[in-house]
Each structure stands twice: as structure tokens, then as C-alpha cells.
PDB file of N, CA and C in Angstrom:
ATOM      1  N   UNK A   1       0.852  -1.174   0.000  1.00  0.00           N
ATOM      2  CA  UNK A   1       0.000   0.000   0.000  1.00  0.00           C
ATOM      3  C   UNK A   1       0.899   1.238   0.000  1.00  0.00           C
ATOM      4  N   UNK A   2       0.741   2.258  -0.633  1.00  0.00           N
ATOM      5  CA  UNK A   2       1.524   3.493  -1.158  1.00  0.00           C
ATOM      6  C   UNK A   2       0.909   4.278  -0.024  1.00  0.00           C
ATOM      7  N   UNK A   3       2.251   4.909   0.543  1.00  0.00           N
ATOM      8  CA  UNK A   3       1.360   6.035   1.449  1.00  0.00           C
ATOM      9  C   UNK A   3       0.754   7.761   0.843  1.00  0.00           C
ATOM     10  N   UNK A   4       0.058   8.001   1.038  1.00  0.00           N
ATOM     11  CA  UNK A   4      -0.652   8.679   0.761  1.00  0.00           C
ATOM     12  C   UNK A   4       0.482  10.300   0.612  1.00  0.00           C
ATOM     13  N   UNK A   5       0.337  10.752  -0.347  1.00  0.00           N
ATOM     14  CA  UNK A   5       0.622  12.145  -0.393  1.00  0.00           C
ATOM     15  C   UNK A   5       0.251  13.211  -0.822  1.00  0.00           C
ATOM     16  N   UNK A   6       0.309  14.156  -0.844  1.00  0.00           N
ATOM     17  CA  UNK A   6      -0.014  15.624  -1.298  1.00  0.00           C
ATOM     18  C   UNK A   6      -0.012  15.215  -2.700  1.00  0.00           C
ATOM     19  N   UNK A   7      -1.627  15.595  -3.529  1.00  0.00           N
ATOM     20  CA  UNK A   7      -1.393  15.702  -5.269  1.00  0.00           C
ATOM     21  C   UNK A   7      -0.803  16.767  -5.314  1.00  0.00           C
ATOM     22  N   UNK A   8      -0.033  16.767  -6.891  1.00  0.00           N
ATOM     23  CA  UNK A   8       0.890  17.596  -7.241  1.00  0.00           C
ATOM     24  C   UNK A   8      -0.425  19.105  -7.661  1.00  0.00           C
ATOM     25  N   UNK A   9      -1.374  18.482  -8.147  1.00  0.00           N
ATOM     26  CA  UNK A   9      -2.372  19.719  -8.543  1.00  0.00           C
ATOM     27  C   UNK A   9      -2.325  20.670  -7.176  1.00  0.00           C
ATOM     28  N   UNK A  10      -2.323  20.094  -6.178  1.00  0.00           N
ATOM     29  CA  UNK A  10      -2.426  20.888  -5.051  1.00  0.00           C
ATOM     30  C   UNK A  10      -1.195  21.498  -4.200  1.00  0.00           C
ATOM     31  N   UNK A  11      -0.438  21.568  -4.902  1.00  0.00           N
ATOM     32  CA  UNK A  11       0.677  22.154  -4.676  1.00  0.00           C
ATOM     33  C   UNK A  11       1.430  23.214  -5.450  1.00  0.00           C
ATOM     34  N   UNK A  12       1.761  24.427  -5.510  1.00  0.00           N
ATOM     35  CA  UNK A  12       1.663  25.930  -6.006  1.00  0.00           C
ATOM     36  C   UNK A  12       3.060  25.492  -6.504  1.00  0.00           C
ATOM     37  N   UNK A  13       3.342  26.193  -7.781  1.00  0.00           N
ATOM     38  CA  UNK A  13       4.523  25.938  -8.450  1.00  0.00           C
ATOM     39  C   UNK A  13       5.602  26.593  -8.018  1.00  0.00           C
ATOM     40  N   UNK A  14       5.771  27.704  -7.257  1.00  0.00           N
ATOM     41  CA  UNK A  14       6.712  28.083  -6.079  1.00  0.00           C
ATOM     42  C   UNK A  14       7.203  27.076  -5.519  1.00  0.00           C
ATOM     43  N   UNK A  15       6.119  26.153  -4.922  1.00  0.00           N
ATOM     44  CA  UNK A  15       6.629  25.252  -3.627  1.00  0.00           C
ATOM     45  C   UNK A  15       7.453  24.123  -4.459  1.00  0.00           C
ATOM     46  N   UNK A  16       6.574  23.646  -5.439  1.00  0.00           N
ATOM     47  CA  UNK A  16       7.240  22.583  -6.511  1.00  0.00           C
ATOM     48  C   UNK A  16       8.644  22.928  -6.528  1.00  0.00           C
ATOM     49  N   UNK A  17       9.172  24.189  -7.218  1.00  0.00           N
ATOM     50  CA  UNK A  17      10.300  24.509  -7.547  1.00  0.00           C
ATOM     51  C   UNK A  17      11.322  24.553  -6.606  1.00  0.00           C
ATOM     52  N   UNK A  18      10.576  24.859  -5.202  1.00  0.00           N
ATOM     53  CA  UNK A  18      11.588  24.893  -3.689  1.00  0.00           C
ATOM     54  C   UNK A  18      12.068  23.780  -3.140  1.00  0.00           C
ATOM     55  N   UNK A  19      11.036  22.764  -3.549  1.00  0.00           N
ATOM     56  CA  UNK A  19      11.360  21.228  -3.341  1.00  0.00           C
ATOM     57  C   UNK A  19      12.005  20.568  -4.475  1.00  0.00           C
ATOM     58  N   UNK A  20      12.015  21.093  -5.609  1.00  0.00           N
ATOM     59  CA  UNK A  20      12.787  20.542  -6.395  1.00  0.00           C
ATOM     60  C   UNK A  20      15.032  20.845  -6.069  1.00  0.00           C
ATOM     61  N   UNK A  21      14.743  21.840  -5.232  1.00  0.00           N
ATOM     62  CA  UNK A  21      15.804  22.634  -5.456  1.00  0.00           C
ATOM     63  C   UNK A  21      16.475  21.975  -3.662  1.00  0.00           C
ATOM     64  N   UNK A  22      15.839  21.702  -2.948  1.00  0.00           N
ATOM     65  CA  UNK A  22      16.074  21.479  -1.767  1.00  0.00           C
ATOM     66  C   UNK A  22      17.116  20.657  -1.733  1.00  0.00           C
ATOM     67  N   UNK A  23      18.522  20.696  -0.907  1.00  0.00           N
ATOM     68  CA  UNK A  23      19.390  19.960  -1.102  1.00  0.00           C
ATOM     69  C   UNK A  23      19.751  18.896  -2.498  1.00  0.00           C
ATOM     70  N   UNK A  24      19.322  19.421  -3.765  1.00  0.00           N
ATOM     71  CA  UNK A  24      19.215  18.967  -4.786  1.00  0.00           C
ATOM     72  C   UNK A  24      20.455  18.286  -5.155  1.00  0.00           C
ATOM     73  N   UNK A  25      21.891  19.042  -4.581  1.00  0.00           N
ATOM     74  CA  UNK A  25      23.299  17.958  -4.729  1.00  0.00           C
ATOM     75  C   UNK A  25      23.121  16.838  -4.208  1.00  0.00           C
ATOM     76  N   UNK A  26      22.773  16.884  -2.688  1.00  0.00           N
ATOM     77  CA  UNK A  26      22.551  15.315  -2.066  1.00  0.00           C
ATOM     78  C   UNK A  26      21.903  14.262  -2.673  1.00  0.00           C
ATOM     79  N   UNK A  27      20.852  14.998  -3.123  1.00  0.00           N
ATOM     80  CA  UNK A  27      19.641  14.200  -3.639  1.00  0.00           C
ATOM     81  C   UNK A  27      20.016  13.250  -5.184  1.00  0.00           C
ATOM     82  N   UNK A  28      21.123  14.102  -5.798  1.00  0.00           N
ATOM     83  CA  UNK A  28      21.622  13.880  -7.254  1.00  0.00           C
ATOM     84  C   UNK A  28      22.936  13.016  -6.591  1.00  0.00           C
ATOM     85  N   UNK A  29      23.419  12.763  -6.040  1.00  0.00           N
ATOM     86  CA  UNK A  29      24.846  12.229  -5.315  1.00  0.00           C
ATOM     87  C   UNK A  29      24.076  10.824  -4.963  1.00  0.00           C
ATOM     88  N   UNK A  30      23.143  10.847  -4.257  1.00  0.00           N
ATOM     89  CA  UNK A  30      22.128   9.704  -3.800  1.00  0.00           C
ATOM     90  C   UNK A  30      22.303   8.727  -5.045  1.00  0.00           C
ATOM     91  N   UNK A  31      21.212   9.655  -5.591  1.00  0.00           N
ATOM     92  CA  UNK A  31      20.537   8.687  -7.114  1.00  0.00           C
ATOM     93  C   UNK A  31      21.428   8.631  -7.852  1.00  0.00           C
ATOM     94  N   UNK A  32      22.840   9.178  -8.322  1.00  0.00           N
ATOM     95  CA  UNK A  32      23.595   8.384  -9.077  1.00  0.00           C
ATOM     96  C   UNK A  32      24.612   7.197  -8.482  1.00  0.00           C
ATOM     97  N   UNK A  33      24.406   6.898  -7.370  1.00  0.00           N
ATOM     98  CA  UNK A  33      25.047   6.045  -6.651  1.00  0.00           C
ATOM     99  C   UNK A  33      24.138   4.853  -6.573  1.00  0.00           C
ATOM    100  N   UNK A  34      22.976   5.122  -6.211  1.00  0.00           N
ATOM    101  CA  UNK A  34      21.855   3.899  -6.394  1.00  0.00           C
ATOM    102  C   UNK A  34      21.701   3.562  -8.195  1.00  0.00           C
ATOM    103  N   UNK A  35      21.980   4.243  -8.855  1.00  0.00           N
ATOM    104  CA  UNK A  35      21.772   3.997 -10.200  1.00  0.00           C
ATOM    105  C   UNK A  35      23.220   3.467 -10.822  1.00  0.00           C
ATOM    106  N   UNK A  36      24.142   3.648 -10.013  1.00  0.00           N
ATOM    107  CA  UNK A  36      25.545   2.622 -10.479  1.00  0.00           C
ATOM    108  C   UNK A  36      25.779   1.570 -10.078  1.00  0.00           C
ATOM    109  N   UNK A  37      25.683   1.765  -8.606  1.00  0.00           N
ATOM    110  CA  UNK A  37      26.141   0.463  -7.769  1.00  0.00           C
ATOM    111  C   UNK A  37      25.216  -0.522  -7.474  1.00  0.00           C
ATOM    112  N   UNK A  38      25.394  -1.605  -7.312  1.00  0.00           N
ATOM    113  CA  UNK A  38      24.689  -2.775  -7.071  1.00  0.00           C
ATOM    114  C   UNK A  38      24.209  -2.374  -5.031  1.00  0.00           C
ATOM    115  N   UNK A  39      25.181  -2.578  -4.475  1.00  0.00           N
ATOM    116  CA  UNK A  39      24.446  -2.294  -3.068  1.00  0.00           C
ATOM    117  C   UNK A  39      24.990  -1.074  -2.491  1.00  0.00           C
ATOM    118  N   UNK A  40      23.861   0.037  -2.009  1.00  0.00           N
ATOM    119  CA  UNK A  40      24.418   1.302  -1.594  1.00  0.00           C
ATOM    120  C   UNK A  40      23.745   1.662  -0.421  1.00  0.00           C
ATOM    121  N   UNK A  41      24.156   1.742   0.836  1.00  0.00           N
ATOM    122  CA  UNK A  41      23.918   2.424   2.331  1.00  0.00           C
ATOM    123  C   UNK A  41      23.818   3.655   2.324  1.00  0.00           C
ATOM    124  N   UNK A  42      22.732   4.359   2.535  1.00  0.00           N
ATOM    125  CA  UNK A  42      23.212   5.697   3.266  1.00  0.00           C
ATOM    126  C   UNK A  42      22.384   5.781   4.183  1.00  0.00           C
ATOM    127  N   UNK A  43      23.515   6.734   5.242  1.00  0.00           N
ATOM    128  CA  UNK A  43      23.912   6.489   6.307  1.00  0.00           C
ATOM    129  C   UNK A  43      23.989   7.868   7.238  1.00  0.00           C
ATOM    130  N   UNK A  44      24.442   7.598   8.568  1.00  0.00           N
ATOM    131  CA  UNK A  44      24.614   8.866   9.151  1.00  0.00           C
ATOM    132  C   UNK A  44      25.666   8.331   9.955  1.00  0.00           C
ATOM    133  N   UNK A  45      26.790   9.053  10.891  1.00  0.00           N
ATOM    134  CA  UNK A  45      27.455   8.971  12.254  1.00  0.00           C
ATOM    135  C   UNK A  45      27.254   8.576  12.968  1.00  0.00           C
ATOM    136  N   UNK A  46      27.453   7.477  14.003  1.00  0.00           N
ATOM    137  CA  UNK A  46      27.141   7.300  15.449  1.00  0.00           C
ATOM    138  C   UNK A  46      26.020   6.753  15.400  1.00  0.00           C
ATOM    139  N   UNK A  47      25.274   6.097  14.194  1.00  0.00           N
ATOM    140  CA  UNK A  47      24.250   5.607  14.690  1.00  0.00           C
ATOM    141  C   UNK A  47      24.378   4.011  14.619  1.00  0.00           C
ATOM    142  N   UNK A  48      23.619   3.391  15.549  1.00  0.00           N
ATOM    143  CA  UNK A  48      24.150   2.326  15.783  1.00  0.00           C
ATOM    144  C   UNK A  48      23.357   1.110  14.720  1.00  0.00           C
ATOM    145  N   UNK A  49      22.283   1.535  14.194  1.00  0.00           N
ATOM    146  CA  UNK A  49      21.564   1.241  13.398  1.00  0.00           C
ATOM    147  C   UNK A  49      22.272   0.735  11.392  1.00  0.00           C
ATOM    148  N   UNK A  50      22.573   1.862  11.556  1.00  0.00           N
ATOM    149  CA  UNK A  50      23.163   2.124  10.371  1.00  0.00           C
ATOM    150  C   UNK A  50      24.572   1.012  10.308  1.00  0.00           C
ATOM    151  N   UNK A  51      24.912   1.042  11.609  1.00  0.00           N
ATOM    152  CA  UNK A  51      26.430   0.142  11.963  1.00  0.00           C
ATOM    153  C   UNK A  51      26.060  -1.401  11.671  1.00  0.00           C
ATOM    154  N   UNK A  52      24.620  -1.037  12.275  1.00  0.00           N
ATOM    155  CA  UNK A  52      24.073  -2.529  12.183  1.00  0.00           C
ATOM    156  C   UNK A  52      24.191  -3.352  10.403  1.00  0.00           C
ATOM    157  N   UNK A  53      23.356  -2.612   9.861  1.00  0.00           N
ATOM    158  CA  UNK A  53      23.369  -2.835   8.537  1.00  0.00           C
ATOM    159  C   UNK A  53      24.518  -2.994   7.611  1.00  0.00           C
ATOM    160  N   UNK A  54      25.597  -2.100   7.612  1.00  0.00           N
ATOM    161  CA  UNK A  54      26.709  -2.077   7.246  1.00  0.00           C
ATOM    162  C   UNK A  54      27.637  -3.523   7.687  1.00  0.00           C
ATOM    163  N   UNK A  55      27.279  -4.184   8.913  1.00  0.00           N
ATOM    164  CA  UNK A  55      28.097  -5.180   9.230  1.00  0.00           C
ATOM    165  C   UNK A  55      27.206  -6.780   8.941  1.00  0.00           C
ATOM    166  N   UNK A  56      25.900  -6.231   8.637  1.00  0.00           N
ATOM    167  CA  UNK A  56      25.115  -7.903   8.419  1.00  0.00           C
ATOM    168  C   UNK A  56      25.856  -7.627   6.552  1.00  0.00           C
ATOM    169  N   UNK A  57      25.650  -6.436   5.735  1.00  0.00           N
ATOM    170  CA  UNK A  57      26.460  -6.496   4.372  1.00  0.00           C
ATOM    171  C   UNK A  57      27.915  -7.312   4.356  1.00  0.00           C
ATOM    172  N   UNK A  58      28.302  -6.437   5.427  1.00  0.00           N
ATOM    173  CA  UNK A  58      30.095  -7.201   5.384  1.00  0.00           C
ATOM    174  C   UNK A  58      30.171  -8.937   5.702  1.00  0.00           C
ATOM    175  N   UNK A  59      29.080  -9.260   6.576  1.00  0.00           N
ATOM    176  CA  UNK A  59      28.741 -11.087   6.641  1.00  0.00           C
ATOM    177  C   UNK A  59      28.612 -11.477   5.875  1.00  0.00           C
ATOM    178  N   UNK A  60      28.071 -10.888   5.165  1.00  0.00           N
ATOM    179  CA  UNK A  60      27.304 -11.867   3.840  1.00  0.00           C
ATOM    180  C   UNK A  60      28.494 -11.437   2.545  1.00  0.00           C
ATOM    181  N   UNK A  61      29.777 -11.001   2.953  1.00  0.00           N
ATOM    182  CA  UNK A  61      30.794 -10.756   1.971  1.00  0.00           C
ATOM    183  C   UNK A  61      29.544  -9.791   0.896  1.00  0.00           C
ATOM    184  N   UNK A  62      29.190  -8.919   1.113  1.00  0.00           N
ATOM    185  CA  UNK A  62      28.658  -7.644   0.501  1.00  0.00           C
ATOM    186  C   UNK A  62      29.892  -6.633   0.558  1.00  0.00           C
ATOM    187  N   UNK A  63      30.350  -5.878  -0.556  1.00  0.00           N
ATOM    188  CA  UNK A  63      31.090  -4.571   0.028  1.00  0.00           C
ATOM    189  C   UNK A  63      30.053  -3.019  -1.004  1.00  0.00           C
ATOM    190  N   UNK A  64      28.842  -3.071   0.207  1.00  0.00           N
ATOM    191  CA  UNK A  64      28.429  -1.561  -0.580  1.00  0.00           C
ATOM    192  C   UNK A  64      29.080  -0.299  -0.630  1.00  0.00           C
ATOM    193  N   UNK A  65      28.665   0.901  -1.819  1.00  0.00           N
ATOM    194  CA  UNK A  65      28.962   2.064  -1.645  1.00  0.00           C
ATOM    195  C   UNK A  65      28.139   2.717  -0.054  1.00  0.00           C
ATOM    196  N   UNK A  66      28.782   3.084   0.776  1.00  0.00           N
ATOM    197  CA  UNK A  66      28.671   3.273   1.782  1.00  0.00           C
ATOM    198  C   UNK A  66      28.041   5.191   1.915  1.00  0.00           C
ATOM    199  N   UNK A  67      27.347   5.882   1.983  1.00  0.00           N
ATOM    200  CA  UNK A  67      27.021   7.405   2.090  1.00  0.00           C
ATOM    201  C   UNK A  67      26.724   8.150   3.141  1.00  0.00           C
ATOM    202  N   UNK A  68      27.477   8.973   3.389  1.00  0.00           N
ATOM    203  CA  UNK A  68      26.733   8.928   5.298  1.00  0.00           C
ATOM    204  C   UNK A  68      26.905  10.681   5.288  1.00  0.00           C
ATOM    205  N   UNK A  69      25.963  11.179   5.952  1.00  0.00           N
ATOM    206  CA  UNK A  69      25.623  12.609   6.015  1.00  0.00           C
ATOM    207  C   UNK A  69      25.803  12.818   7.421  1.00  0.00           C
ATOM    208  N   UNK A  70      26.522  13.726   8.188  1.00  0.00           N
ATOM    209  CA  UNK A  70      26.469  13.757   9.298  1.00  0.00           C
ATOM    210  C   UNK A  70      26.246  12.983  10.564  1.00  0.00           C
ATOM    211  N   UNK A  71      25.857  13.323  11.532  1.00  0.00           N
ATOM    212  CA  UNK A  71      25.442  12.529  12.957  1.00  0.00           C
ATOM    213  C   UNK A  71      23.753  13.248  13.122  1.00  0.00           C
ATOM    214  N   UNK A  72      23.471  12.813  14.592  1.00  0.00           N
ATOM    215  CA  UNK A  72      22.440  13.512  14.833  1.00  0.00           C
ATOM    216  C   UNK A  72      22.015  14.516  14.759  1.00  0.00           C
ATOM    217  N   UNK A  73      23.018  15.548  14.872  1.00  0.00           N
ATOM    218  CA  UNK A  73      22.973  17.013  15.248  1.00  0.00           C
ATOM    219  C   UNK A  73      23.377  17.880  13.399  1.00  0.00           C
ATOM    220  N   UNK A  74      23.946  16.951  13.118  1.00  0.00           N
ATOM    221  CA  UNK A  74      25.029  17.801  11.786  1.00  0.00           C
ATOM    222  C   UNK A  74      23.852  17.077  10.658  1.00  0.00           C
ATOM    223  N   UNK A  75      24.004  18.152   9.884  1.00  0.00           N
ATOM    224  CA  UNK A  75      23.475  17.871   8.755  1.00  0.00           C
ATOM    225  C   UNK A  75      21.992  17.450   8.207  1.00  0.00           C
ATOM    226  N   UNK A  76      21.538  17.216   9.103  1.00  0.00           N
ATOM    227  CA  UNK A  76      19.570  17.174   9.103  1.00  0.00           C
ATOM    228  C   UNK A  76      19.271  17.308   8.131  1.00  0.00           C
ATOM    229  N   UNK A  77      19.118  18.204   7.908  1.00  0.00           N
ATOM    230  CA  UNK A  77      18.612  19.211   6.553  1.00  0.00           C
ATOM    231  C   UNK A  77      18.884  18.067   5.215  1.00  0.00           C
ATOM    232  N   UNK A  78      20.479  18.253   4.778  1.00  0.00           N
ATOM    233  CA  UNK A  78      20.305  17.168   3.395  1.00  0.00           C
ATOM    234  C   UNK A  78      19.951  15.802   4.217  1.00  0.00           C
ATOM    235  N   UNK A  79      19.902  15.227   5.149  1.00  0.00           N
ATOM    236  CA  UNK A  79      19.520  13.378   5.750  1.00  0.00           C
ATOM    237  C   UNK A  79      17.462  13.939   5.285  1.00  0.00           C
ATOM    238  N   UNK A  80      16.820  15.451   5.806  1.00  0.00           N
ATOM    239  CA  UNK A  80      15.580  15.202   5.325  1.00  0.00           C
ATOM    240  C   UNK A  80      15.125  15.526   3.878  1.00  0.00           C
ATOM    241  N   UNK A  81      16.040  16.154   3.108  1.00  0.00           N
ATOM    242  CA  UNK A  81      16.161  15.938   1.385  1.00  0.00           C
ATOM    243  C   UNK A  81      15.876  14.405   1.483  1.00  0.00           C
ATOM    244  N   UNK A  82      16.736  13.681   1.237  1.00  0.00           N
ATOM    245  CA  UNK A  82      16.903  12.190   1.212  1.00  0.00           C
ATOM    246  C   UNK A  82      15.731  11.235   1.615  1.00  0.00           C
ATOM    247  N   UNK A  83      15.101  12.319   3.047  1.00  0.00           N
ATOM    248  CA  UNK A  83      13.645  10.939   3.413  1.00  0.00           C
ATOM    249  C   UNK A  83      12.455  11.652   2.856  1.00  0.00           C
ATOM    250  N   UNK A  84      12.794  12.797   2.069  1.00  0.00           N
ATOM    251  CA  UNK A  84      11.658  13.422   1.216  1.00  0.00           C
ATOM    252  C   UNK A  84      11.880  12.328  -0.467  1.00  0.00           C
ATOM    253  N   UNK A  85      12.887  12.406  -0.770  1.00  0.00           N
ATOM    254  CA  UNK A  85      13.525  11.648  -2.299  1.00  0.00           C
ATOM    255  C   UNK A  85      12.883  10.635  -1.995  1.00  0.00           C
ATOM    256  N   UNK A  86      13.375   9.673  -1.023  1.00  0.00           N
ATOM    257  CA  UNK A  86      13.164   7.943  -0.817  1.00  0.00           C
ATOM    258  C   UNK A  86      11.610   7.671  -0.291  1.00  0.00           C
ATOM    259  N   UNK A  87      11.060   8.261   0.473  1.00  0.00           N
ATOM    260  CA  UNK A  87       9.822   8.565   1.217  1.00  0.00           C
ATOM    261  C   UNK A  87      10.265   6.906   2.153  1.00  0.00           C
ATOM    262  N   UNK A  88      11.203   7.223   2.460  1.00  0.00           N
ATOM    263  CA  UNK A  88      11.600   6.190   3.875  1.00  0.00           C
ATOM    264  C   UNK A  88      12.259   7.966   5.373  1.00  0.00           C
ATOM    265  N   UNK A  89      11.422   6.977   5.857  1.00  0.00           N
ATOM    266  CA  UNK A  89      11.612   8.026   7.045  1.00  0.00           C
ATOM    267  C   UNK A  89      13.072   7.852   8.310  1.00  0.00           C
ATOM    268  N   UNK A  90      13.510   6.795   8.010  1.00  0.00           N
ATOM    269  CA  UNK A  90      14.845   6.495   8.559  1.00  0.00           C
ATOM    270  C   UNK A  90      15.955   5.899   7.863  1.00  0.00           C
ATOM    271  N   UNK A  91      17.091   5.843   8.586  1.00  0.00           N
ATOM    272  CA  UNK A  91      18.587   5.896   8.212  1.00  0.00           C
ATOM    273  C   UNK A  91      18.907   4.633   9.146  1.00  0.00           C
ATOM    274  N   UNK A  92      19.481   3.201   8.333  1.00  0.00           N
ATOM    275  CA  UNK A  92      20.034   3.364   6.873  1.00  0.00           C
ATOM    276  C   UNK A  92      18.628   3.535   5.462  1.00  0.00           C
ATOM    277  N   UNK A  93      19.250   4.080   4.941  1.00  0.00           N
ATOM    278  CA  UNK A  93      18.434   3.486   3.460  1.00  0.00           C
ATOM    279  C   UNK A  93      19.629   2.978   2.484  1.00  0.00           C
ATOM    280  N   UNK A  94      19.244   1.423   2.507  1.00  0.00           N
ATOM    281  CA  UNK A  94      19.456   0.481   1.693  1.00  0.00           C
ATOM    282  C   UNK A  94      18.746   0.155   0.822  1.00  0.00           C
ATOM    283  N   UNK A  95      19.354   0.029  -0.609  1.00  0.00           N
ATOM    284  CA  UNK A  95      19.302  -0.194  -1.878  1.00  0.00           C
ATOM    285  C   UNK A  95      20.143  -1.332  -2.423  1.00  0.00           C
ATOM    286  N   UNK A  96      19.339  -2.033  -3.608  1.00  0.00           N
ATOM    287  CA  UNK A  96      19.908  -2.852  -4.007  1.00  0.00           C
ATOM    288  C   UNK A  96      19.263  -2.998  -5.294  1.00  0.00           C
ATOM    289  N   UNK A  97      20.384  -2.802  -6.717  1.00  0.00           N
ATOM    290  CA  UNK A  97      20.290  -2.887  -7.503  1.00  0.00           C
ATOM    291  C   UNK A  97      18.890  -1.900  -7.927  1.00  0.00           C
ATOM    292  N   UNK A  98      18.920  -0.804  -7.408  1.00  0.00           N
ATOM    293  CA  UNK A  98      18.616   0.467  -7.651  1.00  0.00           C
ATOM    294  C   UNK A  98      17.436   0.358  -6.621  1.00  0.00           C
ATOM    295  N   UNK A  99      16.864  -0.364  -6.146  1.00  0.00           N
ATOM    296  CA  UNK A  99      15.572  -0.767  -5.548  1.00  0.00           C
ATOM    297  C   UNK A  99      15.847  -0.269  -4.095  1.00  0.00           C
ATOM    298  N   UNK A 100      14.792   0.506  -3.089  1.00  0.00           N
ATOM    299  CA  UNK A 100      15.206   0.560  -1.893  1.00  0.00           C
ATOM    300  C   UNK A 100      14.306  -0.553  -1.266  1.00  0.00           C
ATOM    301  N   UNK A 101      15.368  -1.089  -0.489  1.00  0.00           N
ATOM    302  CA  UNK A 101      15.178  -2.286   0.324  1.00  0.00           C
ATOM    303  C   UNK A 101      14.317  -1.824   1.680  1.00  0.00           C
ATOM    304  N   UNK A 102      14.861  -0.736   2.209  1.00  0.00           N
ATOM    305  CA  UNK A 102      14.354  -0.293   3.783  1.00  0.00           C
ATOM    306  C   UNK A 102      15.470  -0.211   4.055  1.00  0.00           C
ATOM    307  N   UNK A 103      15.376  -0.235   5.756  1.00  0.00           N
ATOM    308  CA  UNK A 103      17.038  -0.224   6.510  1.00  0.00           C
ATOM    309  C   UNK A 103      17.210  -2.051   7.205  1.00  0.00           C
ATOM    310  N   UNK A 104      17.892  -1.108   8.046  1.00  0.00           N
ATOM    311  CA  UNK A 104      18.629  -3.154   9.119  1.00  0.00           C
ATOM    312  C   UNK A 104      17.332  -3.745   8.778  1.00  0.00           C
ATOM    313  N   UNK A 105      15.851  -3.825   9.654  1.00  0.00           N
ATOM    314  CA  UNK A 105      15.540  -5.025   9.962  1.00  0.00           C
ATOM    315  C   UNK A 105      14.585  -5.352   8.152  1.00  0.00           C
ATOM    316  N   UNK A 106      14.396  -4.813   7.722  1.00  0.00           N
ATOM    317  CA  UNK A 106      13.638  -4.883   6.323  1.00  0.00           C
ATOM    318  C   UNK A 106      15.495  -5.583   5.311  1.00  0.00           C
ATOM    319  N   UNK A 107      16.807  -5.120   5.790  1.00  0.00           N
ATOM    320  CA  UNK A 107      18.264  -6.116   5.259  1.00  0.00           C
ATOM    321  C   UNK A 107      18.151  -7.387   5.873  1.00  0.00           C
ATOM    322  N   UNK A 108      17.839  -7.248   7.299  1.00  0.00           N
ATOM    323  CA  UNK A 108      18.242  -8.856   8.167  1.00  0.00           C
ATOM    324  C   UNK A 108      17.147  -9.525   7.124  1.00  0.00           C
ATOM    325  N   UNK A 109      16.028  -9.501   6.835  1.00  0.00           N
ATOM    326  CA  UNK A 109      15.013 -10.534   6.452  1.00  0.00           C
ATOM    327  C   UNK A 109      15.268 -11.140   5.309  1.00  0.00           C
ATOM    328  N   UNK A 110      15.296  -9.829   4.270  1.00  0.00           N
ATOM    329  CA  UNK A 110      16.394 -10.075   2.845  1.00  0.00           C
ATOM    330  C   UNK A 110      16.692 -11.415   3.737  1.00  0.00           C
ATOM    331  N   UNK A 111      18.529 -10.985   3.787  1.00  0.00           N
ATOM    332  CA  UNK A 111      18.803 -11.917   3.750  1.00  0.00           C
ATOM    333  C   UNK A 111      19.348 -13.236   4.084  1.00  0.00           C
ATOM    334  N   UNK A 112      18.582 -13.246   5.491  1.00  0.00           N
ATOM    335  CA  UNK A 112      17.282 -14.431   5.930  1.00  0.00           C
ATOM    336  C   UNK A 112      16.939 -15.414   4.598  1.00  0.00           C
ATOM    337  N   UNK A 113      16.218 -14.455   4.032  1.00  0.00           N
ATOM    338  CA  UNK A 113      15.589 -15.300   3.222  1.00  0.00           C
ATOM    339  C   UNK A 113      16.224 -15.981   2.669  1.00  0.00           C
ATOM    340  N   UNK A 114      16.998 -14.816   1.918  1.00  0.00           N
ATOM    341  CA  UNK A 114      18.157 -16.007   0.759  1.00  0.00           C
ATOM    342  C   UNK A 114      18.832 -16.645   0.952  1.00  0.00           C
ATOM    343  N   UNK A 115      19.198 -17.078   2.342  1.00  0.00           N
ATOM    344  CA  UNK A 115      19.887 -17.832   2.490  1.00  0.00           C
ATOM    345  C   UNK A 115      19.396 -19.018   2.412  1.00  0.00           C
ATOM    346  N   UNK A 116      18.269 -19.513   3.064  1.00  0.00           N
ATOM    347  CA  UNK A 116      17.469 -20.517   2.980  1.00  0.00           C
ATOM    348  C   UNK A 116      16.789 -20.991   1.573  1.00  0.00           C
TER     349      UNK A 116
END
């Protein structure tokens, strides 16, 4: 089920253009990294979450492009570009083979699965 968002009819072409423009490097740095690489993390500092994910990849002899924007405090701003782009609301966002997967526990199940 798709979550629900704002139609574009209902949104003033000012705002369109402000959101188009919003951390628009990050957002372009993102998507050509998910559009090259086979498995790509991004990520933030210090979070333990993100650590998580990064090390069930390295088990499974994965080596992703790794992306990480600040910590908690640093950098917000382009980490909420990114959960506006992905419409995932947390960090990691994992991708695979351009597809976003989710983060850790939506990776552990992956691959869970495939292994079996």
C-alpha cells in the first residue's frame, strides 16, 4: 500500500520549484550512486543502526557504496532531502540494484531469506 501524499495539482509551483531545489546535490549524489552500484547504504554517524546494517552487508561478503551525512545534530537538513527523495523516514536506506530495500531489519530478512 503506497502512502498517501499531497497531489501535485495541489501544490503551487513556487513550492514545486523549492522542493525541487532542496538539497538537490545530495539528492543527485544519492541517485547516481543507487543507479551505479549494485548495493548502496546511506547512512549517518554514530548511529548504531546504520552500523548494524553495514556489518550484516560485510557477513554476507557484501562490500556496498557506503554514504553517510552527518550525525544527529550535523546535517539534518540534506539526511531530510533524502527521506523526502526515498519517502523512507529512517537511516540506513538500503538499496539494491537500484531498488530501496528499507534499513537493518527490512536487510536482516532479505537476507534471511536467501539464504534458505
Amino acid at each position: 500500500m503506497a502512502r498517501p501524499s499531497l497531489s501535485p495539482d495541489k501544490i503551487s509551483p513556487a513550492a514545486i520549484e523549492k522542493q525541487a531545489a532542496f538539497h538537490r546535490d545530495v539528492v543527485d549524489t544519492v541517485a547516481a550512486a543507487v543507479a551505479r552500484d549494485k548495493w548502496v547504504v546511506v547512512g549517518m554517524g554514530q548511529n548504531p543502526v546504520v552500523k548494524k546494517a553495514r556489518k550484516l552487508l560485510k557477513d554476507a561478503n557484501i562490500e556496498p557504496t557506503y554514504i553517510s551525512y552527518g550525525s544527529y545534530l550535523g546535517e539534518w537538513k540534506k539526511r531530510l532531502a533524502l527521506k523526502i527523495w526515498a519517502s523512507w523516514p529512517t537511516f540506513p536506506m538500503v538499496f539494491r540494484d537500484g531498488v530501496l530495500i528499507g534499513g537493518a531489519v527490512e536487510l536482516e530478512k532479505l537476507l534471511e531469506a536467501e539464504k534458505n
